[in-house]
PDB file of N, CA and C in Angstrom:
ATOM      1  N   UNK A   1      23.720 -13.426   3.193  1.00  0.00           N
ATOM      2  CA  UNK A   1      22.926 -12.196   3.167  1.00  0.00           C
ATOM      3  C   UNK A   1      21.520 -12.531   2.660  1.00  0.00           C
ATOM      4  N   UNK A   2      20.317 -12.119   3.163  1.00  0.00           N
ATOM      5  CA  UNK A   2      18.715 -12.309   3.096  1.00  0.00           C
ATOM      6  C   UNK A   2      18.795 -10.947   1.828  1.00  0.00           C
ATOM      7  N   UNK A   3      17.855 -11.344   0.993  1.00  0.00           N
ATOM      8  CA  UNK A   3      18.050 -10.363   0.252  1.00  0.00           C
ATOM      9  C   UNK A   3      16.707  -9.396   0.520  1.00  0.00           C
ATOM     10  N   UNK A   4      16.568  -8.370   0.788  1.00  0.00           N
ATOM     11  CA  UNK A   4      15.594  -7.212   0.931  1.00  0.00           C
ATOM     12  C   UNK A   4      14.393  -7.510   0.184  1.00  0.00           C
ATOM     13  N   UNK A   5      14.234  -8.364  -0.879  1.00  0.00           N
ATOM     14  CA  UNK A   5      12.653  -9.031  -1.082  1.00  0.00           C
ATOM     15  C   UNK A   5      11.772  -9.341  -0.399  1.00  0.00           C
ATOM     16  N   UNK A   6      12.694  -9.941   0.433  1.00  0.00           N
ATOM     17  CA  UNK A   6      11.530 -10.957   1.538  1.00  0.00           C
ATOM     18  C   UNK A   6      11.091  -9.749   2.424  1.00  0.00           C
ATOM     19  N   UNK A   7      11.484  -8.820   2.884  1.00  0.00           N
ATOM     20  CA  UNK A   7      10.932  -7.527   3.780  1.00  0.00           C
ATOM     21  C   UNK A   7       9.724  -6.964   2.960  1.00  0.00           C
ATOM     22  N   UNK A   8       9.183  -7.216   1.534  1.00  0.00           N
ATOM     23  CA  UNK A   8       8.100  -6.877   0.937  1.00  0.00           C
ATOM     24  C   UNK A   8       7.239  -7.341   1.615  1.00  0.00           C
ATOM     25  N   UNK A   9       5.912  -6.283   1.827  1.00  0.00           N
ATOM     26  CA  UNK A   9       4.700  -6.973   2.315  1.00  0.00           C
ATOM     27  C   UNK A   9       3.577  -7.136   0.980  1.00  0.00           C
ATOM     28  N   UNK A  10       3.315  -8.731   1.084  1.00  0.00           N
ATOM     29  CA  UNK A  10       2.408  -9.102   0.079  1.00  0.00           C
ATOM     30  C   UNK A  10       1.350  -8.525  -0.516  1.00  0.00           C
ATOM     31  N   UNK A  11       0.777  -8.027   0.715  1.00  0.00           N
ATOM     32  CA  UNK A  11      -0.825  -7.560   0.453  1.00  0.00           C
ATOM     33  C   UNK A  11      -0.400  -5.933  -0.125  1.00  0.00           C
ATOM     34  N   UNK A  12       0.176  -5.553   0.596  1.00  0.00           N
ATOM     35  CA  UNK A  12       0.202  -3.810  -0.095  1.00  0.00           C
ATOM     36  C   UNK A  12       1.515  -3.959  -1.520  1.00  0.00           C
ATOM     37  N   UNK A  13       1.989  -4.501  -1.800  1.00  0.00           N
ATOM     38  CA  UNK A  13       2.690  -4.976  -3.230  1.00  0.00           C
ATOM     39  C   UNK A  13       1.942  -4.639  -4.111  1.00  0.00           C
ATOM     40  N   UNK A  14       1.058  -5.081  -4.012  1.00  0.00           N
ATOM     41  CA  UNK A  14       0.098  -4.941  -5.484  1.00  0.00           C
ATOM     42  C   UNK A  14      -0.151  -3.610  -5.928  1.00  0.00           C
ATOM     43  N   UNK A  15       0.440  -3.378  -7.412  1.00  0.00           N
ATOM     44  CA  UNK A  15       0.334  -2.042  -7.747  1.00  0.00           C
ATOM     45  C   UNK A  15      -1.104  -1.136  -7.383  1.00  0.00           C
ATOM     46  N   UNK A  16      -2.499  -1.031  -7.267  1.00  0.00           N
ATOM     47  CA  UNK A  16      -3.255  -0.813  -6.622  1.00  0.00           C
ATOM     48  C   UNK A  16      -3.756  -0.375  -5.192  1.00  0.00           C
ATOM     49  N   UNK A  17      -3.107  -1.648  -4.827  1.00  0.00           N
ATOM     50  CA  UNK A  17      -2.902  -1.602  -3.351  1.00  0.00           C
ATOM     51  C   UNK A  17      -2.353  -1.031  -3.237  1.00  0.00           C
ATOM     52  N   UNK A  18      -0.954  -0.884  -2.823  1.00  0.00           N
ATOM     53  CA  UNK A  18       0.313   0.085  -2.897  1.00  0.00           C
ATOM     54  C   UNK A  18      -0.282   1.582  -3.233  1.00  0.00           C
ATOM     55  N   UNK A  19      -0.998   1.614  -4.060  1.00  0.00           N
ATOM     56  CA  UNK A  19      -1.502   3.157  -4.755  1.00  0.00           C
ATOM     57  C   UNK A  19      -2.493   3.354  -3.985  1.00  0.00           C
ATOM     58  N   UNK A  20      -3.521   2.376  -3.028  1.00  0.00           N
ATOM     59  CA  UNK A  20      -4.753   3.127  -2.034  1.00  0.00           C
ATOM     60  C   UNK A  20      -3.938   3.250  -0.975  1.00  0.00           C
ATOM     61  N   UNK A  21      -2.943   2.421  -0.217  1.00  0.00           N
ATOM     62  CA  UNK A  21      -2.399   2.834   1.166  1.00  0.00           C
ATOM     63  C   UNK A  21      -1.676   3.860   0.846  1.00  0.00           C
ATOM     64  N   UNK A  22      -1.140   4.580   0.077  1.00  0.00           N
ATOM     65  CA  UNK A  22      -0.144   5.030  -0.366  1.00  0.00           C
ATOM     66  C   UNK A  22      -0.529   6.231  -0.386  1.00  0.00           C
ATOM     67  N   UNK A  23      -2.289   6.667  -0.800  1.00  0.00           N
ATOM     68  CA  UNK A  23      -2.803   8.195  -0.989  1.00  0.00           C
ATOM     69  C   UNK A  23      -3.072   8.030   0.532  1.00  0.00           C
ATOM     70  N   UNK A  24      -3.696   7.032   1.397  1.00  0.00           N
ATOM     71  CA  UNK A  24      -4.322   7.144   2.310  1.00  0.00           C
ATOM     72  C   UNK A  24      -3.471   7.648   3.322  1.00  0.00           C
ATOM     73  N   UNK A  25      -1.790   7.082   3.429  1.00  0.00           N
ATOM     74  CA  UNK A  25      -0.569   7.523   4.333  1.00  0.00           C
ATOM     75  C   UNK A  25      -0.692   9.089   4.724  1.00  0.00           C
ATOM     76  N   UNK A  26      -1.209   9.939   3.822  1.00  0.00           N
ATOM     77  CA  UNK A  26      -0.871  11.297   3.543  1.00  0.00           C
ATOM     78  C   UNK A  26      -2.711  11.901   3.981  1.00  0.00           C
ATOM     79  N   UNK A  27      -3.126  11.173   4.439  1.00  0.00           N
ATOM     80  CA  UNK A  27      -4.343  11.985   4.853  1.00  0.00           C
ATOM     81  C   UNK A  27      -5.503  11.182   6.180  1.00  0.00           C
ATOM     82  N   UNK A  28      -5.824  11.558   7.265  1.00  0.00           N
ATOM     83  CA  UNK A  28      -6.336  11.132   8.299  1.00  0.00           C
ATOM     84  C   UNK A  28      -7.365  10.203   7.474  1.00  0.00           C
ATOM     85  N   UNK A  29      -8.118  10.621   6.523  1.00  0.00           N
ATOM     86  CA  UNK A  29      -9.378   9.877   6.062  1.00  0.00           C
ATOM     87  C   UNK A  29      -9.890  10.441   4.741  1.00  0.00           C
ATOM     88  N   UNK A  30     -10.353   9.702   3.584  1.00  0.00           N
ATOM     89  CA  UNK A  30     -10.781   9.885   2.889  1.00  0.00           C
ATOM     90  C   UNK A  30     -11.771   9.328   2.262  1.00  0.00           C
ATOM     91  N   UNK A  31     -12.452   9.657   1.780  1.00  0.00           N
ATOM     92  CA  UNK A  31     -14.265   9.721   1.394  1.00  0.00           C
ATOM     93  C   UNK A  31     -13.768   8.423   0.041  1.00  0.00           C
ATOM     94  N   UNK A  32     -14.645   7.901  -0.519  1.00  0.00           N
ATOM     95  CA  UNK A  32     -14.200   6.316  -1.258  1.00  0.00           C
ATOM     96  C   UNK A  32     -14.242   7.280  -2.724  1.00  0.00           C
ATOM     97  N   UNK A  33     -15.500   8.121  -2.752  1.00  0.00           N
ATOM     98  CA  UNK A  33     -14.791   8.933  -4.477  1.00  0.00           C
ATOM     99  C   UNK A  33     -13.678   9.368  -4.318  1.00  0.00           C
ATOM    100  N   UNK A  34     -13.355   9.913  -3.823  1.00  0.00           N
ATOM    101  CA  UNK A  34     -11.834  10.753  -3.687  1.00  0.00           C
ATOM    102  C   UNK A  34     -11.155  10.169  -4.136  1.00  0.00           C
ATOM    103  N   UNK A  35     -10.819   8.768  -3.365  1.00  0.00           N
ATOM    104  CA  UNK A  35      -9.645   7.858  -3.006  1.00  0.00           C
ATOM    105  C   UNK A  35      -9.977   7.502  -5.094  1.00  0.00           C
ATOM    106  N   UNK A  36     -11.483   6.609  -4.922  1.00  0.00           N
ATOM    107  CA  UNK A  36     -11.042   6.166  -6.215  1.00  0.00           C
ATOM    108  C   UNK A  36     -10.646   6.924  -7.379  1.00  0.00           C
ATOM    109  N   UNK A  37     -11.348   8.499  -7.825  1.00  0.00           N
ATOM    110  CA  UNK A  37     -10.711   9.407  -8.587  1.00  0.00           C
ATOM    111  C   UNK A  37      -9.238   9.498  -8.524  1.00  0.00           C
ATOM    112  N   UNK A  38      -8.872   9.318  -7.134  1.00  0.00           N
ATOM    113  CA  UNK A  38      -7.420   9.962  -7.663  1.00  0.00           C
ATOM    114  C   UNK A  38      -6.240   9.015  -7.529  1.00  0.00           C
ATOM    115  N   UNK A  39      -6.522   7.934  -7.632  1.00  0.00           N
ATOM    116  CA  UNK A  39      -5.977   6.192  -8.209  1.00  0.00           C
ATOM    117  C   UNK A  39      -6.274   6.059  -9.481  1.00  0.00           C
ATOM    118  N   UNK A  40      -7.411   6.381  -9.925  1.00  0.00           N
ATOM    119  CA  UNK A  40      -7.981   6.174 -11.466  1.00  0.00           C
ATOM    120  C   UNK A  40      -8.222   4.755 -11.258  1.00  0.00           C
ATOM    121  N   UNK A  41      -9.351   3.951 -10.573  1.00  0.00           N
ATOM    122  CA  UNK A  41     -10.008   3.134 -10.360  1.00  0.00           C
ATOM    123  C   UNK A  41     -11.966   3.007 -10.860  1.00  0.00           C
ATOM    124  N   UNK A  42     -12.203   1.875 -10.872  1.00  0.00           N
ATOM    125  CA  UNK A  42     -13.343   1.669 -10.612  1.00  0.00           C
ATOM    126  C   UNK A  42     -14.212   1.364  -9.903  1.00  0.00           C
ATOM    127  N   UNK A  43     -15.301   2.022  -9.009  1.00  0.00           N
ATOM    128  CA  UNK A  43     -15.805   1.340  -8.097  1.00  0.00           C
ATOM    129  C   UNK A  43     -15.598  -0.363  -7.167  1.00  0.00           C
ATOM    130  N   UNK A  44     -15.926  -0.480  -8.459  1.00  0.00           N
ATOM    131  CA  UNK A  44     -15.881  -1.874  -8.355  1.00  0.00           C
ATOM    132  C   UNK A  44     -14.313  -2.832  -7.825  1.00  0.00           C
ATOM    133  N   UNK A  45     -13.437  -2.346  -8.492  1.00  0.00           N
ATOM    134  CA  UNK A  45     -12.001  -2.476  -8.531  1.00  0.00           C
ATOM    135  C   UNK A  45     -11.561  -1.838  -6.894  1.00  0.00           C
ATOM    136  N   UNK A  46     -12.176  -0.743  -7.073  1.00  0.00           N
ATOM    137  CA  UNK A  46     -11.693  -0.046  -5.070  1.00  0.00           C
ATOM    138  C   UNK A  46     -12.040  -0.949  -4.358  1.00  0.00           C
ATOM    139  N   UNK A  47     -13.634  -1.639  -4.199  1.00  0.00           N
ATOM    140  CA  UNK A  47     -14.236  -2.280  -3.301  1.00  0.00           C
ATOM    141  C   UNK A  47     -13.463  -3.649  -3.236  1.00  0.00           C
ATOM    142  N   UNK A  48     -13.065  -4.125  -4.338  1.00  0.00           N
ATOM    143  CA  UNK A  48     -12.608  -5.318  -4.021  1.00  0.00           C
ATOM    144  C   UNK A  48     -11.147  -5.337  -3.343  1.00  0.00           C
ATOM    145  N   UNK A  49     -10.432  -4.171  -4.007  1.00  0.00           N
ATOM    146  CA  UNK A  49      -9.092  -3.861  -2.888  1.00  0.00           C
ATOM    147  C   UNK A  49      -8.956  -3.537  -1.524  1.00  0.00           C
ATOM    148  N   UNK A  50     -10.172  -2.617  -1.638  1.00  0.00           N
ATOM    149  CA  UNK A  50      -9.991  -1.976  -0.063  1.00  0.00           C
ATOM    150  C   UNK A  50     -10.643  -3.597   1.089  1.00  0.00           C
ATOM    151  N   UNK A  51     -11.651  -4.273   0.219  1.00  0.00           N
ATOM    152  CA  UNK A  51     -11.949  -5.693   0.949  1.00  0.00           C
ATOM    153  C   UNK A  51     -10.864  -6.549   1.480  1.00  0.00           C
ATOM    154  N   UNK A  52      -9.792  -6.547   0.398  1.00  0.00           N
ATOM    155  CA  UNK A  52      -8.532  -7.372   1.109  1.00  0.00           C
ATOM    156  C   UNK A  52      -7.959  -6.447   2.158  1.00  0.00           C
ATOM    157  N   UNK A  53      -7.718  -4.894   2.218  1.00  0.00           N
ATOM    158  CA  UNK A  53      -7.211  -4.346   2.562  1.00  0.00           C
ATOM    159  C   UNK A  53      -7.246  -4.197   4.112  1.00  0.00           C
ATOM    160  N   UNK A  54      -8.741  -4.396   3.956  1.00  0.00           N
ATOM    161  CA  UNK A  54      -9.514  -4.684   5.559  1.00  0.00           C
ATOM    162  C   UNK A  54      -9.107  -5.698   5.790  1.00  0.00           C
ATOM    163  N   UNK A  55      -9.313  -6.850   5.317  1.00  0.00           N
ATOM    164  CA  UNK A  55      -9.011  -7.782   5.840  1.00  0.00           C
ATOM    165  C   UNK A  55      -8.138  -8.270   7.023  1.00  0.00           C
ATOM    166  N   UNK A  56      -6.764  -7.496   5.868  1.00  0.00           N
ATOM    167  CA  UNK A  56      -5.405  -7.699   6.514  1.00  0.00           C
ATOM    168  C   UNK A  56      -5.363  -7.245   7.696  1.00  0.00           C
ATOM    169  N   UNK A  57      -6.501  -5.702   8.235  1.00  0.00           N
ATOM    170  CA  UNK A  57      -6.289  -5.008   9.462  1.00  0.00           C
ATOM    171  C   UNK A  57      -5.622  -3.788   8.840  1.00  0.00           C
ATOM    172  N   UNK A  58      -5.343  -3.732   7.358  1.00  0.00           N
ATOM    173  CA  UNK A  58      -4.736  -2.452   7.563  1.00  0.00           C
ATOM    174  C   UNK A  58      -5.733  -0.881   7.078  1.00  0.00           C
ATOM    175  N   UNK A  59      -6.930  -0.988   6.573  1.00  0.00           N
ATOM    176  CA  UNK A  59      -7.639  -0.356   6.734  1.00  0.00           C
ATOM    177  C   UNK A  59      -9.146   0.067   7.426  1.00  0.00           C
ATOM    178  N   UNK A  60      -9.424   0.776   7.561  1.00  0.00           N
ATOM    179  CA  UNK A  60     -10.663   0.807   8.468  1.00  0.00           C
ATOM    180  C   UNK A  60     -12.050   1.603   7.430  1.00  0.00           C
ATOM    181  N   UNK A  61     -12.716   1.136   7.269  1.00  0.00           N
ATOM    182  CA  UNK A  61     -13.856   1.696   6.639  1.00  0.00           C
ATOM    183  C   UNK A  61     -15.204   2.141   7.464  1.00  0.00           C
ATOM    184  N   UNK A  62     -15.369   3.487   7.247  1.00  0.00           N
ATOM    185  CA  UNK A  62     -16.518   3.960   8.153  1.00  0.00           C
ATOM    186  C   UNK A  62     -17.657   4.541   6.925  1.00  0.00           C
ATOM    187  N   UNK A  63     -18.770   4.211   7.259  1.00  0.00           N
ATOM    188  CA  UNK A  63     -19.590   3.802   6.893  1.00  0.00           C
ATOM    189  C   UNK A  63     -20.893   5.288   7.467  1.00  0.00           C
ATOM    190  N   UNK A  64     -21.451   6.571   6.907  1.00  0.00           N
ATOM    191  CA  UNK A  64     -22.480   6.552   7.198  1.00  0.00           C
ATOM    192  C   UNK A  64     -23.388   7.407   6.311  1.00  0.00           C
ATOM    193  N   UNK A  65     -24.369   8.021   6.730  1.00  0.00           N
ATOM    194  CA  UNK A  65     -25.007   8.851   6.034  1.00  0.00           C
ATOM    195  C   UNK A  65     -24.952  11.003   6.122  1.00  0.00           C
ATOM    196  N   UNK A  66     -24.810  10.961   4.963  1.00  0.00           N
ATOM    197  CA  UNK A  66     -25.096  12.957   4.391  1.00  0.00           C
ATOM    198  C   UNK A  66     -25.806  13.018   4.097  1.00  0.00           C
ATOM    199  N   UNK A  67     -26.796  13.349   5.027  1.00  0.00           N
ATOM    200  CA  UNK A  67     -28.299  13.286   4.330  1.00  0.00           C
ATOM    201  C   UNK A  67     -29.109  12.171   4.131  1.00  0.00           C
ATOM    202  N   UNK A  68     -29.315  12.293   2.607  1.00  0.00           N
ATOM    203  CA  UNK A  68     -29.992  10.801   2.508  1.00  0.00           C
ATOM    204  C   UNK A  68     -29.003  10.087   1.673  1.00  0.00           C
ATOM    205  N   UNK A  69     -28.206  10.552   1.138  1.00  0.00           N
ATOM    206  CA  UNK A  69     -26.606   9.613   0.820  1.00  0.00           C
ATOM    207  C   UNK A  69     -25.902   9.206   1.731  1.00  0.00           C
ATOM    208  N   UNK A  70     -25.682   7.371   1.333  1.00  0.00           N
ATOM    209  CA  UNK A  70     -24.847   6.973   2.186  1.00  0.00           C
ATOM    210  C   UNK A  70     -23.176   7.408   1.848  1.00  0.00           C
ATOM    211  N   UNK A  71     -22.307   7.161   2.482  1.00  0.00           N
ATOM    212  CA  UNK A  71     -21.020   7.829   2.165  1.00  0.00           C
ATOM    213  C   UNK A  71     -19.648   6.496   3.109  1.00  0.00           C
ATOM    214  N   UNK A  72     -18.828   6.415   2.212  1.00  0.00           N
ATOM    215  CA  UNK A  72     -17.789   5.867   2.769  1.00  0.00           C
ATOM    216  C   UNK A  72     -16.465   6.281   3.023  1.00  0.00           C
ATOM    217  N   UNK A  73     -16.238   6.601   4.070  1.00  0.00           N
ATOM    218  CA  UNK A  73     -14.774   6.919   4.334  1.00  0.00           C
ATOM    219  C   UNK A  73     -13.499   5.959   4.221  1.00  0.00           C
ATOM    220  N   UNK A  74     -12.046   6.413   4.282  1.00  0.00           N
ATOM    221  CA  UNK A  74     -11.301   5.073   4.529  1.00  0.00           C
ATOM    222  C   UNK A  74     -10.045   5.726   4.711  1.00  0.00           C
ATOM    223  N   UNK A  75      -9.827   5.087   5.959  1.00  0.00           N
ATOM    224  CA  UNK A  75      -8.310   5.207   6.297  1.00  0.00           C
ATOM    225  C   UNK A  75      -7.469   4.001   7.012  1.00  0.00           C
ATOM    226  N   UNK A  76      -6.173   4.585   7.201  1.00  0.00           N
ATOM    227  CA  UNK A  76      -5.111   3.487   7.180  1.00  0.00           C
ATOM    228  C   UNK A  76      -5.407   2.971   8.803  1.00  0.00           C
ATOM    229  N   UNK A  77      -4.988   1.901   9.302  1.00  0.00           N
ATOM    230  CA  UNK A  77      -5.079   1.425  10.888  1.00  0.00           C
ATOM    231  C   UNK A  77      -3.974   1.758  11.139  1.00  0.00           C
ATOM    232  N   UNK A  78      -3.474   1.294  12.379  1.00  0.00           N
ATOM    233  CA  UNK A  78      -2.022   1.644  12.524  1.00  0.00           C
ATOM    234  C   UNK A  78      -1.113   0.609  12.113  1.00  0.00           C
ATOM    235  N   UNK A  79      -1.453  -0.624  12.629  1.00  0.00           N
ATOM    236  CA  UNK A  79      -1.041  -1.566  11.677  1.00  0.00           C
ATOM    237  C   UNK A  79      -0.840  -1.550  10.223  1.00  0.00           C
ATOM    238  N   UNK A  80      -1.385  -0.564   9.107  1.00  0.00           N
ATOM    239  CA  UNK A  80      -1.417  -0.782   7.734  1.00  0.00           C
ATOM    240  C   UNK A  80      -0.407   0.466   7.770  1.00  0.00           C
ATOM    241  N   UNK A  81      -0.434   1.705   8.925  1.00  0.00           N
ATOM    242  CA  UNK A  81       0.476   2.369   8.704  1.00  0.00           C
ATOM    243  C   UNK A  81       2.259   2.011   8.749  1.00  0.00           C
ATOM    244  N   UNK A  82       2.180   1.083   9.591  1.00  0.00           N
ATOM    245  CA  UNK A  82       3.502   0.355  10.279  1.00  0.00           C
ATOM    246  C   UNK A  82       3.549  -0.776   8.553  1.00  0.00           C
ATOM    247  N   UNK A  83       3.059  -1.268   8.174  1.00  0.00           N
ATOM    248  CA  UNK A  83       3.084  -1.680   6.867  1.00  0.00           C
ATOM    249  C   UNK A  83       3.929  -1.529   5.753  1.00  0.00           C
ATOM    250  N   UNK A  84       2.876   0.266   5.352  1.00  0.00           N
ATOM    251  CA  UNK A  84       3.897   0.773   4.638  1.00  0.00           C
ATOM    252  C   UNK A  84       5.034   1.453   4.880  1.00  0.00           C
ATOM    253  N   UNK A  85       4.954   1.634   6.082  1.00  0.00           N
ATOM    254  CA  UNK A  85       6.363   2.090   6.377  1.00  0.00           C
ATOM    255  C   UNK A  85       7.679   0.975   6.191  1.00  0.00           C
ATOM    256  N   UNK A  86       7.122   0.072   6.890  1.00  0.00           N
ATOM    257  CA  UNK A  86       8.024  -1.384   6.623  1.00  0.00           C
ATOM    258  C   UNK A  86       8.326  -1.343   5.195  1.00  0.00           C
ATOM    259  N   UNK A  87       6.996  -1.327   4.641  1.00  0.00           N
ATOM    260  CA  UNK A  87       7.111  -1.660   2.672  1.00  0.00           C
ATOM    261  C   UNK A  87       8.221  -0.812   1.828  1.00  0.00           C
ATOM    262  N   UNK A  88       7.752   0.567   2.042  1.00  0.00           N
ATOM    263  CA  UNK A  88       8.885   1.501   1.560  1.00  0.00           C
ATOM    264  C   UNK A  88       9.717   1.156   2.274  1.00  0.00           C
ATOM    265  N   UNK A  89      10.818   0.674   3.559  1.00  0.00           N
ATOM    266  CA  UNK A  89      11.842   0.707   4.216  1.00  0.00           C
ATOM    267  C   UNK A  89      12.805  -0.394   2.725  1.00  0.00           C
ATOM    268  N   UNK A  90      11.932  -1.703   2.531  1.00  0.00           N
ATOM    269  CA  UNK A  90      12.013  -2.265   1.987  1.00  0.00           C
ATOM    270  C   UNK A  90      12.423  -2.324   0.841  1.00  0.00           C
ATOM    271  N   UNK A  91      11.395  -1.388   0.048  1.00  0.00           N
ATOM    272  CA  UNK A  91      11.429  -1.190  -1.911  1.00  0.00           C
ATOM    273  C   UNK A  91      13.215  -0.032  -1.744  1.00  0.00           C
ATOM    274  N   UNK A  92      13.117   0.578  -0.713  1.00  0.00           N
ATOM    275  CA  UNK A  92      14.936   1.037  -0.817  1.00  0.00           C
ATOM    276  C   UNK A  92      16.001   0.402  -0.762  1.00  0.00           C
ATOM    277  N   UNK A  93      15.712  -0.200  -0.025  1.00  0.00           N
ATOM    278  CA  UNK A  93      16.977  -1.350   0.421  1.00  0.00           C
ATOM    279  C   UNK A  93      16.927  -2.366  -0.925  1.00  0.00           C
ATOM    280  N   UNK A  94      16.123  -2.446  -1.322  1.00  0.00           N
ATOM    281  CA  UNK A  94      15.860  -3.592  -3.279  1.00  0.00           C
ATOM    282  C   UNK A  94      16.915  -2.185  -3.636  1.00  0.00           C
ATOM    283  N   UNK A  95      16.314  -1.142  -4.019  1.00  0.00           N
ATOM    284  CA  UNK A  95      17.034  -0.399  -4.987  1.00  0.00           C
ATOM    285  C   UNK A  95      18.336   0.312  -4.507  1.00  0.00           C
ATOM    286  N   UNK A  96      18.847  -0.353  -3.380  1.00  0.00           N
ATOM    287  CA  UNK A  96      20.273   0.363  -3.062  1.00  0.00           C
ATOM    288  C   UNK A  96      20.996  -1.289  -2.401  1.00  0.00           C
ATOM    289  N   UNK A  97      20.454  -2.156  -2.718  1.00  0.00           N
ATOM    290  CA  UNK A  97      21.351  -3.344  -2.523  1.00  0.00           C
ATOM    291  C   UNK A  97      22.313  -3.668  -3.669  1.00  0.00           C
ATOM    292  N   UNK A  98      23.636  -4.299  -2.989  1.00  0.00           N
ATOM    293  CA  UNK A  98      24.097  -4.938  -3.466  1.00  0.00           C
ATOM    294  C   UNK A  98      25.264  -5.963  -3.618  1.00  0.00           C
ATOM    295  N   UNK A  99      24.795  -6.753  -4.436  1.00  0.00           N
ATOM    296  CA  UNK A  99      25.157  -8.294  -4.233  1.00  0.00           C
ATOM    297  C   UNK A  99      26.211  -8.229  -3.777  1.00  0.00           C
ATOM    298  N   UNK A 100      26.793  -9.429  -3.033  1.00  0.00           N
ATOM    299  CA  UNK A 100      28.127  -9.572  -2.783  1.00  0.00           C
ATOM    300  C   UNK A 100      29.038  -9.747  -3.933  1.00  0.00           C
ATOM    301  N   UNK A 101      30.387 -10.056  -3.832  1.00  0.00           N
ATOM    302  CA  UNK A 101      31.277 -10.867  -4.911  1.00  0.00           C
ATOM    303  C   UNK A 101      31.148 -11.637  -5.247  1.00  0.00           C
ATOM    304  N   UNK A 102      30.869 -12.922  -3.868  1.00  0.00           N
ATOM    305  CA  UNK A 102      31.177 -14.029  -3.465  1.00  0.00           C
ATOM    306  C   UNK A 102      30.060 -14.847  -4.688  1.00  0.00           C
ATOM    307  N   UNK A 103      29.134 -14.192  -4.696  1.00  0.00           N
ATOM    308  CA  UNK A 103      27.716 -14.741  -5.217  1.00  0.00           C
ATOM    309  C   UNK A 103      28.021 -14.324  -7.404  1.00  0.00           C
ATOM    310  N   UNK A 104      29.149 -13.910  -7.538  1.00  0.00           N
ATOM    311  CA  UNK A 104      29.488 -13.844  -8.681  1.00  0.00           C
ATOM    312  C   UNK A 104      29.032 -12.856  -9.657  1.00  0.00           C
ATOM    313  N   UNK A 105      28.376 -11.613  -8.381  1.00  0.00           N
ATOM    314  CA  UNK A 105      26.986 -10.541  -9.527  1.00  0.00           C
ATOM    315  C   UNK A 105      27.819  -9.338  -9.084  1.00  0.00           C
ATOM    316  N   UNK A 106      28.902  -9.108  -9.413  1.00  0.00           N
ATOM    317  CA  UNK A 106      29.700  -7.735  -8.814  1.00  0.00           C
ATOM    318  C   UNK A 106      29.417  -6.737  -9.982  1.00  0.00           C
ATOM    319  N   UNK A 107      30.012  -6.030  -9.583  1.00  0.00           N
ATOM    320  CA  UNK A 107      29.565  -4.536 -10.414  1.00  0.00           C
ATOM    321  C   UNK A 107      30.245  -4.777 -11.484  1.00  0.00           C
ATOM    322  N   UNK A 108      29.496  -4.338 -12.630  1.00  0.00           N
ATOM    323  CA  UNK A 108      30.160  -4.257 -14.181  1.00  0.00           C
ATOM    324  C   UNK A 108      30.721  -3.101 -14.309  1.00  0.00           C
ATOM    325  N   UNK A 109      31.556  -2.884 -15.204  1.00  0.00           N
ATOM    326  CA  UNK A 109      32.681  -1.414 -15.626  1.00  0.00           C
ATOM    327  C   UNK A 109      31.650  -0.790 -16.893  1.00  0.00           C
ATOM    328  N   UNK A 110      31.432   0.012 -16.764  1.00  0.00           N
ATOM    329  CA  UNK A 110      30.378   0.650 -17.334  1.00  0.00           C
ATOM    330  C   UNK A 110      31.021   1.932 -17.993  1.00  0.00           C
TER     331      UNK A 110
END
């Protein structure tokens, strides 16, 4: 038996990470204050997450101007959506696995 770890995806794992794809799942697009207010982040700390985040393909950052403020949006790709879906499929199957006999980790009498 493969144990349901390995179905974790690396990049969205990270408590952070996990917490920007995670608000982003639940909304077409969101503006970069938003996102970071309601993570409880720092500028600085968003930019460098949402940088890997792109990376991977799983977010998309749009970029323009309100006026004479520039403004950043950010939402999930479909790929980052298929992600976390995978990810959560995953973090359940961790918390509803369990071991065989054979492997000597059977249920304790509690």
């Amino acid at each position: 038996m493969t144990h349901p770890r390995k179905a974790l995806d690396n990049v969205i794992h990270a408590p952070v990470r996990f917490s920007i794809v995670a608000a982003l799942a639940s909304v077409d697009e969101a503006d970069f204050k938003t996102l970071r207010d309601t993570i409880e982040i720092t500028d600085s700390a968003l930019s460098k997450q949402i940088a890997l985040l792109e990376q991977a393909g799983y977010v998309k950052v749009r970029k323009a101007f309100v006026g004479k403020r520039a403004r950043t949006w950010l939402s999930l790709t479909n790929k980052g959506r298929v992600a976390f879906t995978r990810h959560l499929y995953a973090l359940r199957d961790i918390a509803a696995w369990e071991p065989e006999q054979e492997n000597g980790l059977g249920h304790s009498a509690t």
